[in-house]
Protein backbone atom coordinates (compact mmCIF):
# COMPACT_ATOMS: atom_id res chain seq x y z
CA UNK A 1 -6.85 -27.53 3.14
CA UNK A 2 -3.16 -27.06 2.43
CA UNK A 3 -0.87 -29.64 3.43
CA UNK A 4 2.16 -28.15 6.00
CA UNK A 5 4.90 -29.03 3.55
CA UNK A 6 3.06 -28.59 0.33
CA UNK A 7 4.43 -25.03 -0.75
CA UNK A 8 8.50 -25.15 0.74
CA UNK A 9 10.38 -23.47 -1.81
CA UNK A 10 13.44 -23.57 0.34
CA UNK A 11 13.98 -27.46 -0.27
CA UNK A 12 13.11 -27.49 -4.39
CA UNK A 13 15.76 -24.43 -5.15
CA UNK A 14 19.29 -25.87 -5.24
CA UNK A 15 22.42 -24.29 -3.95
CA UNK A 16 23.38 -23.37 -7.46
CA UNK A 17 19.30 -21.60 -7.84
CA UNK A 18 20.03 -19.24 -4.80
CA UNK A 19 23.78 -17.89 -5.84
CA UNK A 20 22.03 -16.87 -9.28
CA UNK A 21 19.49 -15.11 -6.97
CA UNK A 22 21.93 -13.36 -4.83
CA UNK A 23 23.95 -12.69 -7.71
CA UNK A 24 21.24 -11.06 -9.85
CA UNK A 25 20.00 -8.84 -6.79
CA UNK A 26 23.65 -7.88 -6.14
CA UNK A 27 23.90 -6.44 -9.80
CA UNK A 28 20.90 -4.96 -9.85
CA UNK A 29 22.01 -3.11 -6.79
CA UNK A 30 25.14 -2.21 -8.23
CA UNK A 31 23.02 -0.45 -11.44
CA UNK A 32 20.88 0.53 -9.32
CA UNK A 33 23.78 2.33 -6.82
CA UNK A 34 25.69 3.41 -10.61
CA UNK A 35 22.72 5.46 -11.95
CA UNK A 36 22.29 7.00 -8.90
CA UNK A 37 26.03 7.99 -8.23
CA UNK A 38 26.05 9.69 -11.85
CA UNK A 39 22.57 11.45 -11.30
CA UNK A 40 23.55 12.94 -8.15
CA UNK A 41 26.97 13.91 -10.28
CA UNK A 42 25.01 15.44 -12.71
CA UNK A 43 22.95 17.18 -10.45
CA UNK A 44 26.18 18.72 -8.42
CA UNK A 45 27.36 19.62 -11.44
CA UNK A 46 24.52 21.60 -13.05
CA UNK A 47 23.48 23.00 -9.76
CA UNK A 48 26.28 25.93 -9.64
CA UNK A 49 25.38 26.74 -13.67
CA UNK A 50 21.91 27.26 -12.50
CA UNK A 51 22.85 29.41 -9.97
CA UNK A 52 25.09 31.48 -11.86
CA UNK A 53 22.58 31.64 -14.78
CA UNK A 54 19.71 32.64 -12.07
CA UNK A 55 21.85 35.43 -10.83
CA UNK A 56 22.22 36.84 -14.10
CA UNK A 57 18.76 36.95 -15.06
CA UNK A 58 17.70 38.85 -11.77
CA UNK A 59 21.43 41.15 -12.00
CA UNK A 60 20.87 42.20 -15.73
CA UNK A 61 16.96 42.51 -16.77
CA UNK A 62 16.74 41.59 -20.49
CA UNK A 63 14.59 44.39 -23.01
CA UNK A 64 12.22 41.98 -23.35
CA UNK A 65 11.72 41.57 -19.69
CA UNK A 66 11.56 45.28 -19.09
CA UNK A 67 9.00 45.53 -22.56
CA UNK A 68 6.71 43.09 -20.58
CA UNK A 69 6.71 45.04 -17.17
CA UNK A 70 6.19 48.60 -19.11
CA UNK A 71 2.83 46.85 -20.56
CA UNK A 72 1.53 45.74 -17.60
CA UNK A 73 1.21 49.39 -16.60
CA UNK A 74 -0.71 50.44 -19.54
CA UNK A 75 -2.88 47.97 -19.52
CA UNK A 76 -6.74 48.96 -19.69
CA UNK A 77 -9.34 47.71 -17.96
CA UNK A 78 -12.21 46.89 -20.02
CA UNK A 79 -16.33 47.25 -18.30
CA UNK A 80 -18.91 45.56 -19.10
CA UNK A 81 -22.42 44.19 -18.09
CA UNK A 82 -23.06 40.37 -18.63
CA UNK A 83 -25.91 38.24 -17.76
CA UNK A 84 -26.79 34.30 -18.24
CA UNK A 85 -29.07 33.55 -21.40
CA UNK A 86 -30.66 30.08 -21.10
CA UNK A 87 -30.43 27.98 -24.49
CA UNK A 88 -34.26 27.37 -24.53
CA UNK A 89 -34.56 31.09 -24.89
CA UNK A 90 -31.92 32.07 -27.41
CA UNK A 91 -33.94 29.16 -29.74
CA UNK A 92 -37.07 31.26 -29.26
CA UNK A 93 -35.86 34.94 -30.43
CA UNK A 94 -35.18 35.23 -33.99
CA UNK A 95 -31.58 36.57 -34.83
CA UNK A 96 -31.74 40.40 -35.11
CA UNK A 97 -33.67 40.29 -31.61
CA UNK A 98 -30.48 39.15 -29.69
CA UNK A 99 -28.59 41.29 -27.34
């Protein structure tokens, strides 16, 4: 059983211990608070390119957009009939007997 005053880490840290503590966390913060006011810069500043950039595509269709869309409509469908060979007997049938 623990004693009541065994684990007090309030009483073993000094004054000058705790300001170093404060003082990391407070830069870290501030990095912290730093990367975050650039990223959202960033992103503000990218986010009307993008736009613009969007519009464009959808305004002005490239030819290799409209190449892509004219083979889609000649595509051809190709039928078949399939069916589920077991492994046991494809090792049975010799080679030219195979479907």
């Amino acid at each position: 059983m623990t004693q009541p005053g065994q684990f007090r880490v309030w009483r073993v840290l000094g004054l000058r211990a705790w300001i170093t503590l404060i003082l990391a966390l407070l830069v870290t913060v501030a990095i912290l608070v730093a990367i975050a006011a650039v990223a959202i810069g960033v992103f503000l500043f990218l986010l009307p390119i993008f736009v613009v950039i969007a519009l464009l595509y959808y305004l002005f269709p490239s030819k290799f957009r409209t190449a892509r869309h004219y083979r889609r409509e000649e595509a051809s469908i190709i039928d078949g009939e399939f069916r589920v060979v077991d492994s046991v007997e494809i090792e049975q049938k010799p080679p030219e007997e195979r479907p």
